[in-house]
C-alpha atoms as a PDB file:
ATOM      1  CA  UNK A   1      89.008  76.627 -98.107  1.00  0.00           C
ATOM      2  CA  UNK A   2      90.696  79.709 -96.086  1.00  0.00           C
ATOM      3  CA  UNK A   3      94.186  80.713 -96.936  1.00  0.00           C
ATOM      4  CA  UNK A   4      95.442  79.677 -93.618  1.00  0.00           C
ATOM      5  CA  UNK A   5      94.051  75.502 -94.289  1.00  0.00           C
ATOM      6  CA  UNK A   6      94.918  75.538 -97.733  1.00  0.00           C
ATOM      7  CA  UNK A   7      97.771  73.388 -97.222  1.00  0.00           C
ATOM      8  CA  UNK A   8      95.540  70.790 -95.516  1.00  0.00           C
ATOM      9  CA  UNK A   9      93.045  70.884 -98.974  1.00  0.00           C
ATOM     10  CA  UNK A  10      94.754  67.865-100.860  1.00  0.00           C
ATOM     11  CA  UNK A  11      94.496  65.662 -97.446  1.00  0.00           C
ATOM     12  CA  UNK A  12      90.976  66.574 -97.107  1.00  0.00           C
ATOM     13  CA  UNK A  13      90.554  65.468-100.559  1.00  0.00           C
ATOM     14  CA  UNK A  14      92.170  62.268-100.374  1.00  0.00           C
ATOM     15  CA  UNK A  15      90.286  61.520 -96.800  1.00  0.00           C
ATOM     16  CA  UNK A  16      86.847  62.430 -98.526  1.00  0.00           C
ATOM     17  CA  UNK A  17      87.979  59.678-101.407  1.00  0.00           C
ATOM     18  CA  UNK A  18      88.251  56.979 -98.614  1.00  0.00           C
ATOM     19  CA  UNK A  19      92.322  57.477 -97.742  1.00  0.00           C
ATOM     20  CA  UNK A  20      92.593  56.195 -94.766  1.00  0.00           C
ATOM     21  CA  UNK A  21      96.618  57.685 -93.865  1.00  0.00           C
ATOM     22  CA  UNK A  22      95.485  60.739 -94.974  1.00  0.00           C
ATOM     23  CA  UNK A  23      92.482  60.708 -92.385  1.00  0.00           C
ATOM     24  CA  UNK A  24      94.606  59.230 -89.952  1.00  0.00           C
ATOM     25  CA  UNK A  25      97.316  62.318 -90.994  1.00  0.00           C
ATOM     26  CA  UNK A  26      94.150  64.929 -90.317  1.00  0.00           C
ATOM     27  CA  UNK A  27      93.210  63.492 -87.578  1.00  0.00           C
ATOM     28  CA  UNK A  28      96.498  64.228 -86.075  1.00  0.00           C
ATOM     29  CA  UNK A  29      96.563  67.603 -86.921  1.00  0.00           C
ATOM     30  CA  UNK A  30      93.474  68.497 -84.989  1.00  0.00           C
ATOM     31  CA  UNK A  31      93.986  66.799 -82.059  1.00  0.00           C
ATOM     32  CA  UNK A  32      96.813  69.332 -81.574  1.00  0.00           C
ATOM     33  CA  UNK A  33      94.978  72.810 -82.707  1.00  0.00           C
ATOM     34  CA  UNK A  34      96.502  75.948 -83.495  1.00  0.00           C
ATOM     35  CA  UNK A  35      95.176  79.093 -85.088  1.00  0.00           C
ATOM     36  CA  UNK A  36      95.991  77.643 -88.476  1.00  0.00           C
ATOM     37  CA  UNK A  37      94.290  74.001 -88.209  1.00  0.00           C
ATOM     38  CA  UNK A  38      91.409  75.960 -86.200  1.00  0.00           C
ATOM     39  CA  UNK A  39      90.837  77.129 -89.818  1.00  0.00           C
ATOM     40  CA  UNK A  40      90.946  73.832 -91.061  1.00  0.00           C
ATOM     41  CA  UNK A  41      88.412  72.539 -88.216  1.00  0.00           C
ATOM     42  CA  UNK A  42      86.088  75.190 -89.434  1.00  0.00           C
ATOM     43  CA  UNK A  43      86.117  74.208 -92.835  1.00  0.00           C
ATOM     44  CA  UNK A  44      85.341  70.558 -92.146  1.00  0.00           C
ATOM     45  CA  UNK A  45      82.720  71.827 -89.840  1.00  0.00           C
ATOM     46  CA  UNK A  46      80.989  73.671 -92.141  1.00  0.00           C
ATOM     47  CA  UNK A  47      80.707  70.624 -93.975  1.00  0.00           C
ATOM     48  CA  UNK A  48      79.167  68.562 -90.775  1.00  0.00           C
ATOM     49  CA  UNK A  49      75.688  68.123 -88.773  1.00  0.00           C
ATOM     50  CA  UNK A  50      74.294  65.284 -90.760  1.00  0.00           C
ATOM     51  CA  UNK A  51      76.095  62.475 -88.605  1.00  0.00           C
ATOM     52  CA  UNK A  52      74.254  60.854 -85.483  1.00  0.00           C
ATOM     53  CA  UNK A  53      76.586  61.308 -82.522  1.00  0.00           C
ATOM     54  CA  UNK A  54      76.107  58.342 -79.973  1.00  0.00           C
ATOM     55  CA  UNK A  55      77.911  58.719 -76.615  1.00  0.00           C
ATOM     56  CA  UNK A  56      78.596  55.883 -74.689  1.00  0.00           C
ATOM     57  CA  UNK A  57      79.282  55.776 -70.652  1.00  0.00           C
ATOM     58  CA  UNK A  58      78.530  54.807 -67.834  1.00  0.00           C
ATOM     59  CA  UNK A  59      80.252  52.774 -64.535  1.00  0.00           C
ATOM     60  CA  UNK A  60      83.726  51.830 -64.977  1.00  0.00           C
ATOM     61  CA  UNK A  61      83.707  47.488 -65.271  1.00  0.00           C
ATOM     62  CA  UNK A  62      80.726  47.261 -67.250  1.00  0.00           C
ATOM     63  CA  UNK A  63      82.157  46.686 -70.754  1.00  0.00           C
ATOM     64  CA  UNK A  64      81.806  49.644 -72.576  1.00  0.00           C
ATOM     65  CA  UNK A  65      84.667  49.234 -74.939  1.00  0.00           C
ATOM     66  CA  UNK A  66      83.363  45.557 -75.681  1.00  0.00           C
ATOM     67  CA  UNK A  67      79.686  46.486 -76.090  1.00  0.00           C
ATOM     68  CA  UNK A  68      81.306  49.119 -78.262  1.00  0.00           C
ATOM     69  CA  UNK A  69      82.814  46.014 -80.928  1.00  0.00           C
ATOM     70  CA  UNK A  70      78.919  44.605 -81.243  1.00  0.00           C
ATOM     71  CA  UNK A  71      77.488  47.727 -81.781  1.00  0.00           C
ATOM     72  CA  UNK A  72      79.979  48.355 -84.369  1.00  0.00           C
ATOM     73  CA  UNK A  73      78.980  45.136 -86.093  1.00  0.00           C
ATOM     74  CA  UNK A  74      75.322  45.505 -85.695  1.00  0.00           C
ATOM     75  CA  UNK A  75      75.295  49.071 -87.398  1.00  0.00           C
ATOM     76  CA  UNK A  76      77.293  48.038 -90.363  1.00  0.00           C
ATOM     77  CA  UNK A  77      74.481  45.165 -90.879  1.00  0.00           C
ATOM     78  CA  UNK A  78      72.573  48.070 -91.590  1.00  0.00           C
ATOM     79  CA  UNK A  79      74.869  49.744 -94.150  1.00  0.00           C
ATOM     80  CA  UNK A  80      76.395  52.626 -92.272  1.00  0.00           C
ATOM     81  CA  UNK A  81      79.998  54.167 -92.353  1.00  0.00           C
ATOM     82  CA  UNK A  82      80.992  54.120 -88.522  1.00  0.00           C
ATOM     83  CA  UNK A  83      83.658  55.884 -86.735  1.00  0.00           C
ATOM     84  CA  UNK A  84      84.836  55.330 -82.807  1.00  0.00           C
ATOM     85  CA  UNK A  85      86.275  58.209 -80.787  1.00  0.00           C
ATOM     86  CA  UNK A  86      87.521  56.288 -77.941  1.00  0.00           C
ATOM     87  CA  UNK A  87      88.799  58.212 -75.153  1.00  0.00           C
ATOM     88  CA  UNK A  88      90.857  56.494 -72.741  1.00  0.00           C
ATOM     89  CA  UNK A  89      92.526  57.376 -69.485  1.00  0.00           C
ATOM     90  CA  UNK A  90      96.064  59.357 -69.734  1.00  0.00           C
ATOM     91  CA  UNK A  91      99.492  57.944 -68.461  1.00  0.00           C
ATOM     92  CA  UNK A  92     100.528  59.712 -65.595  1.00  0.00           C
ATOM     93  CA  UNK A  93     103.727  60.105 -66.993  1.00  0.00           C
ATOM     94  CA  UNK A  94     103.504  60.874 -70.831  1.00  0.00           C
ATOM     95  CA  UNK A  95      99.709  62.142 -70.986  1.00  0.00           C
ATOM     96  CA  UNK A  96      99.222  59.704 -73.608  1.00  0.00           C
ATOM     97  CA  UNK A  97      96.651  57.185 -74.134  1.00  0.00           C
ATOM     98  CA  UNK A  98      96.540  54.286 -73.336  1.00  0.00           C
ATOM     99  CA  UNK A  99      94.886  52.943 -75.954  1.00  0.00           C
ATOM    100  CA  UNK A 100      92.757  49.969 -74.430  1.00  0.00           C
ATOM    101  CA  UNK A 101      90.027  50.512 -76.727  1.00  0.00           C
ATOM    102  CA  UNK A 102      91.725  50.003 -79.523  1.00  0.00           C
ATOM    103  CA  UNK A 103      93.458  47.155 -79.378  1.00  0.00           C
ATOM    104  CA  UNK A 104      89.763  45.903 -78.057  1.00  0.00           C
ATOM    105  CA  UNK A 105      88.238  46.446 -81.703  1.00  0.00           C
ATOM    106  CA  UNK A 106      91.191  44.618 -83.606  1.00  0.00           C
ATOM    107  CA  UNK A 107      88.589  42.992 -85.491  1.00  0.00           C
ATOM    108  CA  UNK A 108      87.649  45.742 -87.621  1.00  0.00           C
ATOM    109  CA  UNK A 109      91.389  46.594 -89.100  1.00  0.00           C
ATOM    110  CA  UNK A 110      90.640  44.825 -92.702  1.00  0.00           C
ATOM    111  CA  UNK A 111      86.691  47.286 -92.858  1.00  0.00           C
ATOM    112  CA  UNK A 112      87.400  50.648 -94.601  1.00  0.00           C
ATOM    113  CA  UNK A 113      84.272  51.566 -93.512  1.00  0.00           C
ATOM    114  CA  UNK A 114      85.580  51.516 -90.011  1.00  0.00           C
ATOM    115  CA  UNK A 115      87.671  53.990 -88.209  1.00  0.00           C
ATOM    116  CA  UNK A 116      88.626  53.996 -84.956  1.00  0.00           C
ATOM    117  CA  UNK A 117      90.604  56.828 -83.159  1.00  0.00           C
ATOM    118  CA  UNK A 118      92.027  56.723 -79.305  1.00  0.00           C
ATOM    119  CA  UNK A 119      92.771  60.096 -77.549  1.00  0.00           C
ATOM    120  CA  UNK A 120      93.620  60.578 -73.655  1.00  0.00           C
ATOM    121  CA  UNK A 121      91.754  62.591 -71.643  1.00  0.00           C
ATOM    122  CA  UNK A 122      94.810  64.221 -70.876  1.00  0.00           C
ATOM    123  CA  UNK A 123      93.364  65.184 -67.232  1.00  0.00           C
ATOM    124  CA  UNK A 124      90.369  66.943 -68.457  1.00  0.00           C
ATOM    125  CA  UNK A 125      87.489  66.309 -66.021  1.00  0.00           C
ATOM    126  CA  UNK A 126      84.718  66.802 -67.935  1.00  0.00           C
ATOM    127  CA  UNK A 127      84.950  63.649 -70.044  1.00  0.00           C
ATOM    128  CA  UNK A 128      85.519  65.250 -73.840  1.00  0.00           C
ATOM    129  CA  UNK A 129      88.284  66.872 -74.791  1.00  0.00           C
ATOM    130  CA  UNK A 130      89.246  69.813 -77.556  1.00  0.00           C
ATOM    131  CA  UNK A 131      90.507  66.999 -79.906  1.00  0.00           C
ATOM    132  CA  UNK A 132      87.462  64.712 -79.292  1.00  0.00           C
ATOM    133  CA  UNK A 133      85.009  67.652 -80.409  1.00  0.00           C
ATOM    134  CA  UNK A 134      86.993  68.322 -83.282  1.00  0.00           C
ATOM    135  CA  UNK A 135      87.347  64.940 -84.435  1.00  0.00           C
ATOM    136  CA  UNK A 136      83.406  64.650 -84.201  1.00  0.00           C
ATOM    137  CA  UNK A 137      83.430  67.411 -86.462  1.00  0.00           C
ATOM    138  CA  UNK A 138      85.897  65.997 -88.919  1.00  0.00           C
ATOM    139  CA  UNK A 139      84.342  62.608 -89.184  1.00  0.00           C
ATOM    140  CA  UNK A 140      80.931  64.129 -89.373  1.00  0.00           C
ATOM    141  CA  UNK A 141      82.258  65.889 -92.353  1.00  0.00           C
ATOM    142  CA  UNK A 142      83.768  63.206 -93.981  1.00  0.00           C
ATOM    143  CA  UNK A 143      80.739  61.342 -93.893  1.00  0.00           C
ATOM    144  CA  UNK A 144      80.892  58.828 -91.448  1.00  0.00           C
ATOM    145  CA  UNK A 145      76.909  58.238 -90.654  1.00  0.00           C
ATOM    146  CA  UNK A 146      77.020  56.938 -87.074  1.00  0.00           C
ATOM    147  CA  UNK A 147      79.934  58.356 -84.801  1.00  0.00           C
ATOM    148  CA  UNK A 148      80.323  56.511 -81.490  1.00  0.00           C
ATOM    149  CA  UNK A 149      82.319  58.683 -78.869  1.00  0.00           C
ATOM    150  CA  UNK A 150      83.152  56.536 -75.684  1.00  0.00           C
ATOM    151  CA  UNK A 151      84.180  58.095 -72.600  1.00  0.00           C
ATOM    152  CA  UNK A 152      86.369  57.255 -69.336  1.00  0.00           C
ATOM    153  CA  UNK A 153      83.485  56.494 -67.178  1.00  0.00           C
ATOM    154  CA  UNK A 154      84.750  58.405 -64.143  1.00  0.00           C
ATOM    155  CA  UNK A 155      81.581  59.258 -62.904  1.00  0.00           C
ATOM    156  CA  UNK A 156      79.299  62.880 -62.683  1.00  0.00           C
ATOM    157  CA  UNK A 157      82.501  64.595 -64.723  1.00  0.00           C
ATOM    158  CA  UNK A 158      80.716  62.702 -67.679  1.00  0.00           C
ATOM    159  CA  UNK A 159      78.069  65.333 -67.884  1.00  0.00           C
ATOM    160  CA  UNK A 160      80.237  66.861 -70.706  1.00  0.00           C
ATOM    161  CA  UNK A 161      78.940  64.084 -73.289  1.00  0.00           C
ATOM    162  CA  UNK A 162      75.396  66.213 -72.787  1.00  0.00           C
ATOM    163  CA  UNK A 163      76.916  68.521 -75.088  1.00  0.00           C
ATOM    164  CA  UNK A 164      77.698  66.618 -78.209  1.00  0.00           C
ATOM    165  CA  UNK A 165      76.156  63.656 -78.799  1.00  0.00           C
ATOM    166  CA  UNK A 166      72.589  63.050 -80.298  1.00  0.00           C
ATOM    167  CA  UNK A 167      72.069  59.665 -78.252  1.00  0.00           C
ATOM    168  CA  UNK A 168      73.329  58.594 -74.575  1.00  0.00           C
ATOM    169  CA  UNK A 169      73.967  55.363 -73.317  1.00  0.00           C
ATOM    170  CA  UNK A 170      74.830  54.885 -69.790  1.00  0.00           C
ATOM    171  CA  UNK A 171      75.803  51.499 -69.312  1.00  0.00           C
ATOM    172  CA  UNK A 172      75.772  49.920 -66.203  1.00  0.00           C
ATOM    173  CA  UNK A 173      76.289  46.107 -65.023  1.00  0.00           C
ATOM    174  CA  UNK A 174      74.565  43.347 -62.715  1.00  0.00           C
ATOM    175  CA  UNK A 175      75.557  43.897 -58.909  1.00  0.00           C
ATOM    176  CA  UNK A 176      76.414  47.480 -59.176  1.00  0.00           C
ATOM    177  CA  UNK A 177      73.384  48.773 -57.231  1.00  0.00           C
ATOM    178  CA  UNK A 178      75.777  50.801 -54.692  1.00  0.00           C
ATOM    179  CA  UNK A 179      77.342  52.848 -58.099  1.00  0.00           C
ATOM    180  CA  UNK A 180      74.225  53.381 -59.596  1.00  0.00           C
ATOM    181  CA  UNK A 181      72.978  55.518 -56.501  1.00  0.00           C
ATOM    182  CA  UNK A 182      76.307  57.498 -55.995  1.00  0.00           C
ATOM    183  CA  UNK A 183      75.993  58.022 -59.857  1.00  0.00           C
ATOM    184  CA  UNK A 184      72.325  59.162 -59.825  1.00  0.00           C
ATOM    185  CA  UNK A 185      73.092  62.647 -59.385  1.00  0.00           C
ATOM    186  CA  UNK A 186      75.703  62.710 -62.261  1.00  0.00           C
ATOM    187  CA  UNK A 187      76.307  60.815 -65.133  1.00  0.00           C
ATOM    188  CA  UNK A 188      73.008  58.305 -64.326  1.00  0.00           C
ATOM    189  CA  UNK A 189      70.696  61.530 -64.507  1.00  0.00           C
ATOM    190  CA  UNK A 190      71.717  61.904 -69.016  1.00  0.00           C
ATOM    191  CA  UNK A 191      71.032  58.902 -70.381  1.00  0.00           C
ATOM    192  CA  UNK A 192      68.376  58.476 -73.206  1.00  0.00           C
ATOM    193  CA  UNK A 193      68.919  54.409 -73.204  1.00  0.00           C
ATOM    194  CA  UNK A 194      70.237  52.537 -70.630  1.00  0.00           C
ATOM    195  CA  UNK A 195      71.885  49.509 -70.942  1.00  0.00           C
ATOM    196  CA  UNK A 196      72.559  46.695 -68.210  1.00  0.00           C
ATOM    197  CA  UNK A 197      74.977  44.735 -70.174  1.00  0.00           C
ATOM    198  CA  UNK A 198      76.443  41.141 -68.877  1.00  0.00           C
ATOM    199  CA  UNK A 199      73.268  40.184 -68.421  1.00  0.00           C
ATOM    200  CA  UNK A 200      73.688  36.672 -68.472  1.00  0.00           C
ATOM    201  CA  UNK A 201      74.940  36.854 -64.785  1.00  0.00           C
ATOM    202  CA  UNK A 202      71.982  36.343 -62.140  1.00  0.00           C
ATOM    203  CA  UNK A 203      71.312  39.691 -60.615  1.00  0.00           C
ATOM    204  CA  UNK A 204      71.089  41.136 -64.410  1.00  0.00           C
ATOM    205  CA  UNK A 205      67.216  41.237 -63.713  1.00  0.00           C
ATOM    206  CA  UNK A 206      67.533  42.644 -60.425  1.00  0.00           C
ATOM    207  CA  UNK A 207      69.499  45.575 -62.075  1.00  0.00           C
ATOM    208  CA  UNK A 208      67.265  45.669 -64.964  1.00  0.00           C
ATOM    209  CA  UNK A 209      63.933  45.893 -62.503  1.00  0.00           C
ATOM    210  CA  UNK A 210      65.991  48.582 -60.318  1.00  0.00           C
ATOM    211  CA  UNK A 211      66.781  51.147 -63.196  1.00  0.00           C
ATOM    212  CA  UNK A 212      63.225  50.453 -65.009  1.00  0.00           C
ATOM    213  CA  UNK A 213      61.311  51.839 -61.536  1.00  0.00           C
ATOM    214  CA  UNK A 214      63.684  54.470 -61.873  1.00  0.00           C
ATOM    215  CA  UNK A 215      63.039  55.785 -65.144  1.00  0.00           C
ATOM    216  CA  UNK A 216      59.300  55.376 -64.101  1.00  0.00           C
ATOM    217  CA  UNK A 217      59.156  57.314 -61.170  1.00  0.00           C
ATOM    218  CA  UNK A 218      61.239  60.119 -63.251  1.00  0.00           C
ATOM    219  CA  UNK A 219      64.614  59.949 -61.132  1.00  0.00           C
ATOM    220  CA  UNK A 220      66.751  59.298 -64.182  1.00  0.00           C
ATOM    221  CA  UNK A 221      66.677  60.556 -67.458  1.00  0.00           C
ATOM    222  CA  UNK A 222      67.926  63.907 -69.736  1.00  0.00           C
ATOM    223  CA  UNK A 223      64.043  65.182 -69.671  1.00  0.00           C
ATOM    224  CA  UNK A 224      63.367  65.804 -73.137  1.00  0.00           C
ATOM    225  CA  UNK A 225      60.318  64.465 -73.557  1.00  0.00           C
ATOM    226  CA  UNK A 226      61.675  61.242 -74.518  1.00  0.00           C
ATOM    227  CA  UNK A 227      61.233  58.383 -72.062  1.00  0.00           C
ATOM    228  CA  UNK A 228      64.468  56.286 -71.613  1.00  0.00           C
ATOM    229  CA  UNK A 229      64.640  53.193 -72.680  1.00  0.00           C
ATOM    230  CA  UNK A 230      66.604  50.180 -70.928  1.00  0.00           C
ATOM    231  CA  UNK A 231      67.885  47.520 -72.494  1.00  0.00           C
ATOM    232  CA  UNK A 232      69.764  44.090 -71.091  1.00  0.00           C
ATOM    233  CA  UNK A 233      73.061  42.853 -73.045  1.00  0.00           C
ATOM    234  CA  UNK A 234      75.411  40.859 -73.241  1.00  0.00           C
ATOM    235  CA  UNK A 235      78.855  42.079 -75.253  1.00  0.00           C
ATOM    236  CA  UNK A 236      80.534  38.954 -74.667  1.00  0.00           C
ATOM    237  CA  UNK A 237      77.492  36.766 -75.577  1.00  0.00           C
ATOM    238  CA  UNK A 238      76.581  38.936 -78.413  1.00  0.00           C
ATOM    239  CA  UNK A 239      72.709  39.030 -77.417  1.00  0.00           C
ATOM    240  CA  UNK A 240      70.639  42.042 -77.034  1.00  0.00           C
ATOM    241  CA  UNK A 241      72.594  43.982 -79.609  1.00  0.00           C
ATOM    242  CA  UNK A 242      70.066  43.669 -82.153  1.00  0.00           C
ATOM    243  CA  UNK A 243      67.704  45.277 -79.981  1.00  0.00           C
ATOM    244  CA  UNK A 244      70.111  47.894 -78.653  1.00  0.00           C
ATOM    245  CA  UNK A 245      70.564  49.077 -82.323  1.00  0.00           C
ATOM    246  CA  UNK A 246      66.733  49.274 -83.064  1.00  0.00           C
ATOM    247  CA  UNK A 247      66.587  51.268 -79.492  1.00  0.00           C
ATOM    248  CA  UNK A 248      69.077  53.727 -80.846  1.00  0.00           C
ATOM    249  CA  UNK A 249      67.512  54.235 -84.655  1.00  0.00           C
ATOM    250  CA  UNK A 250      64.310  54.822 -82.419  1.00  0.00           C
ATOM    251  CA  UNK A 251      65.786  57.757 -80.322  1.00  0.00           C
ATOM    252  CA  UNK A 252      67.586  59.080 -83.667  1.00  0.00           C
ATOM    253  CA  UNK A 253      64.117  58.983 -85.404  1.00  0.00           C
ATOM    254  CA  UNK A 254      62.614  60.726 -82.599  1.00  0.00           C
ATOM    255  CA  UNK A 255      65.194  63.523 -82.210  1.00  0.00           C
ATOM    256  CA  UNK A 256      65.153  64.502 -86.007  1.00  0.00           C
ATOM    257  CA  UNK A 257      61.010  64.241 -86.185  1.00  0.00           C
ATOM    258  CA  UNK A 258      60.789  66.574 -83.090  1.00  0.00           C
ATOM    259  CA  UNK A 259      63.543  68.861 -85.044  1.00  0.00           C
ATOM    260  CA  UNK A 260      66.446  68.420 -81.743  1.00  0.00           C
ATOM    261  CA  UNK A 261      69.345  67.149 -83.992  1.00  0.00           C
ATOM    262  CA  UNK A 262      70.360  70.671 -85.106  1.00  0.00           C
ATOM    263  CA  UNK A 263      70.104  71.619 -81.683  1.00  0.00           C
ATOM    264  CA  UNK A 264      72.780  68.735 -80.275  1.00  0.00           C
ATOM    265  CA  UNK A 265      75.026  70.174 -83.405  1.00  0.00           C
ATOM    266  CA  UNK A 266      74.510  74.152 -82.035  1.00  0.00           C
ATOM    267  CA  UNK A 267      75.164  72.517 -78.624  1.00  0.00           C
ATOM    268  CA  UNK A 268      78.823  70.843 -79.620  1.00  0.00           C
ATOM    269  CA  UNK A 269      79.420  73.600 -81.442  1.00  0.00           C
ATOM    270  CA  UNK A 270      79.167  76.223 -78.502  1.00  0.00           C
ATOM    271  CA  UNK A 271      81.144  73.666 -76.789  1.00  0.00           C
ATOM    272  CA  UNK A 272      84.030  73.768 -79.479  1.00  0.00           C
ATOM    273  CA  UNK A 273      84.007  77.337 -79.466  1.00  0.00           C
ATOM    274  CA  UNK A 274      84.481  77.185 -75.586  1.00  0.00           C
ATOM    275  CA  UNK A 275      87.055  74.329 -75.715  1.00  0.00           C
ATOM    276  CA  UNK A 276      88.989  76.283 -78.545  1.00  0.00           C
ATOM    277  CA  UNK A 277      89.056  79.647 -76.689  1.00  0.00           C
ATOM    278  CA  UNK A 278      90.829  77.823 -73.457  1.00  0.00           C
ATOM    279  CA  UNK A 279      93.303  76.228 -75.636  1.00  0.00           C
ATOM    280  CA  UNK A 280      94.392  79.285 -77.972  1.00  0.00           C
ATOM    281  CA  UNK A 281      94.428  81.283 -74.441  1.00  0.00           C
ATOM    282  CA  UNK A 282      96.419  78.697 -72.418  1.00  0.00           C
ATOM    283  CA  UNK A 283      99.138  78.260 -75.121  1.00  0.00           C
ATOM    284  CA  UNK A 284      99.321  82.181 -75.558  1.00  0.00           C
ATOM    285  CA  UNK A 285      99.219  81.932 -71.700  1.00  0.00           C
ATOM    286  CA  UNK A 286     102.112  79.322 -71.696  1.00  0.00           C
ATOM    287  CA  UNK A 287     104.623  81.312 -74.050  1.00  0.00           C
ATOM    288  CA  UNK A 288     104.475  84.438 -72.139  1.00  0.00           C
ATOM    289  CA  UNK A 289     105.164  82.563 -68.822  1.00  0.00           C
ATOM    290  CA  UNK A 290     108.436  81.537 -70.579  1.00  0.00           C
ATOM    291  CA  UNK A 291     109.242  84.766 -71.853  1.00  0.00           C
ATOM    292  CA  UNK A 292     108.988  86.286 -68.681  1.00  0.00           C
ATOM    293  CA  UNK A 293     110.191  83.473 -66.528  1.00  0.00           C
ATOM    294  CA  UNK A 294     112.888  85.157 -64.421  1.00  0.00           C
ATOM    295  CA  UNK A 295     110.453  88.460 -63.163  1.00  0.00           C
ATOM    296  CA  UNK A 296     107.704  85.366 -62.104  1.00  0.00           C
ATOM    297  CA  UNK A 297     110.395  83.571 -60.527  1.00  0.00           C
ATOM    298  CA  UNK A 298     111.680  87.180 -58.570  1.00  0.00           C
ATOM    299  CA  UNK A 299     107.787  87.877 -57.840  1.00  0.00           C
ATOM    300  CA  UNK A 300     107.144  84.221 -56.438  1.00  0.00           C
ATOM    301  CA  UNK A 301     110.595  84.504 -54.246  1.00  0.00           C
ATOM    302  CA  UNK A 302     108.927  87.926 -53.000  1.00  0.00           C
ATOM    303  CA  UNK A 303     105.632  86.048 -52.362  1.00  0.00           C
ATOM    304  CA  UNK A 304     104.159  90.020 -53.648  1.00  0.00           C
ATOM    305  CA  UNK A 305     102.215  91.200 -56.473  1.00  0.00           C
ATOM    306  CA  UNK A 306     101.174  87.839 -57.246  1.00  0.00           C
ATOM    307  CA  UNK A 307      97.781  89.000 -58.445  1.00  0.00           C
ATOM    308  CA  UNK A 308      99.188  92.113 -60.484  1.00  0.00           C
ATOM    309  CA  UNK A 309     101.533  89.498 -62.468  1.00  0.00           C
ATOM    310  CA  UNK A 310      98.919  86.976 -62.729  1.00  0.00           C
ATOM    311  CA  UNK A 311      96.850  89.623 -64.354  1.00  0.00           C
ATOM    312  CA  UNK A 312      99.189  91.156 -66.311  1.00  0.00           C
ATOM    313  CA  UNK A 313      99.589  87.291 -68.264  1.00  0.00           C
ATOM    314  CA  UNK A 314      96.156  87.693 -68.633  1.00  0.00           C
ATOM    315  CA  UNK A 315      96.082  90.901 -70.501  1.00  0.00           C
ATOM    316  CA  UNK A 316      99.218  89.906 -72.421  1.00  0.00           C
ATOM    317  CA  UNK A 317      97.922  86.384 -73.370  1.00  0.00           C
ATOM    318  CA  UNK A 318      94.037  87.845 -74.549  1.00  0.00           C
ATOM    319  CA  UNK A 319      96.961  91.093 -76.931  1.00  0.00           C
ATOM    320  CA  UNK A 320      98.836  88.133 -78.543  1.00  0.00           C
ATOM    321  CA  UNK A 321      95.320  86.637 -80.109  1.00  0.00           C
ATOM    322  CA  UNK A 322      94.116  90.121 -81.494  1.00  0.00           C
END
């Protein structure tokens, strides 16, 4: 490990030996990134691309965070290590999470073999956050097999999901007709399984009919060569799951015969890189602004050189990371 993480060596050991307060501890520490735990993010990503990434959205209402609790249960049937990157809508007033999700899975507390993490979206639009890559990276590392990342589900901002998970499901529920057409050009358009869960209410056939002829004619769906699957569910019932999971191995087979896992991993990646690049330049960004608050607040009164100063952040933001 770098100089600049080795502090953060004997909690990665202790995480990698199944310490849960020492993962929860990292965890922490990447969800607010520096220079120096960029070095640590690194490290654990050098570590990572063996995990499937499964990304789960869709219309808000349709029981996402509850499907979420089955799925859990159905994969560790099957023997894997799962973690849960639950992203939840930010108060308006601290920026924190709210942390719905979590206190939706309480029934996994006593499995060490089950981690779940909330993080607000912090008013991101694009549905994934810095912190939410890097915690894909970290649990990827640590060698959780199946990592579930579950977003807002505000809509075509979701498109970000694209970007780092292996598998998509876009969940949607019986009735919601109207949504699924204003969604079509957005978040509907990405999904490699969709899922009309609460399907024990009437029109759950309907719905099920309506987004099959879709995927037929070609309106929905990420293109890959894969044809979406749909699947009906119901979370609170607890049927379909068993066939959602076999859905999901299926895609997961498919993308590592036809060699496109390593390309979802390159795709996060350049993602990460992106995401990491805003935040180092917005905090350099944010300490200049301070340091130079009285000539911004002189400019503004002026209402002049607004672009020279705005520029002249720029240049002295992009000096401070050389």
């Amino acid at each position: 490990m770098s100089k600049l993480a080795d502090k953060y060596a004997s909690l990665v050991e202790r995480a990698v030996k199944g310490d849960l307060r020492a993962l929860g501890r990292l965890l922490s520490v990447l969800e607010n990134i520096d220079i120096e735990s960029a070095q640590l993010l690194e490290e654990l990503a050098s570590k990572a691309g063996r995990a499937h990434v499964i990304g789960v959205t869709g219309i808000p209402g349709a029981g996402k965070s509850t499907l979420i609790g089955k799925l859990i249960s159905g994969l560790r049937k099957r023997g894997y290590k799962v973690a849960v990157v639950a992203i939840d809508p930010s108060s308006p007033l601290t920026s924190g999470a709210l942390m719905g999700d979590r206190l939706r899975m309480q029934e996994f507390v006593g499995d060490r073999d089950v981690f779940i993490r909330s993080l607000s979206t912090r008013g991101l639009k694009g549905g994934l956050s810095l912190a939410a890559i890097a915690l894909i990276e970290a649990f990827d590392a640590l060698g959780y097999d199946k990592i579930i990342v579950e977003t807002v589900g505000v809509g075509q901002a979701e498109v970000d999901i694209m970007n780092a998970a292996h598998t998509i499901l876009v969940l949607t529920m019986p009735g919601a007709g109207d949504d699924i057409q204003a969604l079509k050009a957005g978040v509907m358009e990405i999904g490699d399984i969709y899922v009309v869960n609460k399907a024990d209410k009437p029109e759950a056939t309907k719905t099920y009919e309506y987004i099959t002829f879709a995927v037929e004619k070609g309106d929905i769906g990420p293109g890959t060569g894969w044809i979406p699957k749909v699947v009906k569910t119901s979370a609170v019932m607890g049927t379909g799951i068993d066939e959602l999971v076999d859905v999901i191995e299926e895609h997961w087979n498919y993308m590592k015969e036809n060699k496109l896992d390593a390309s979802k991993v390159i795709a996060r990646r350049k993602l990460l890189i992106a995401l990491l690049a805003e935040n180092l330049l917005r905090k350099a960004l944010e300490k200049s602004i301070e340091a130079n608050s009285e000539e911004l607040d002189e400019a503004a009164r002026r209402a002049s050189d607004l672009v020279e100063k705005a520029l002249w952040l720029s240049r002295g933001a992009c000096s401070t990371l050389q």
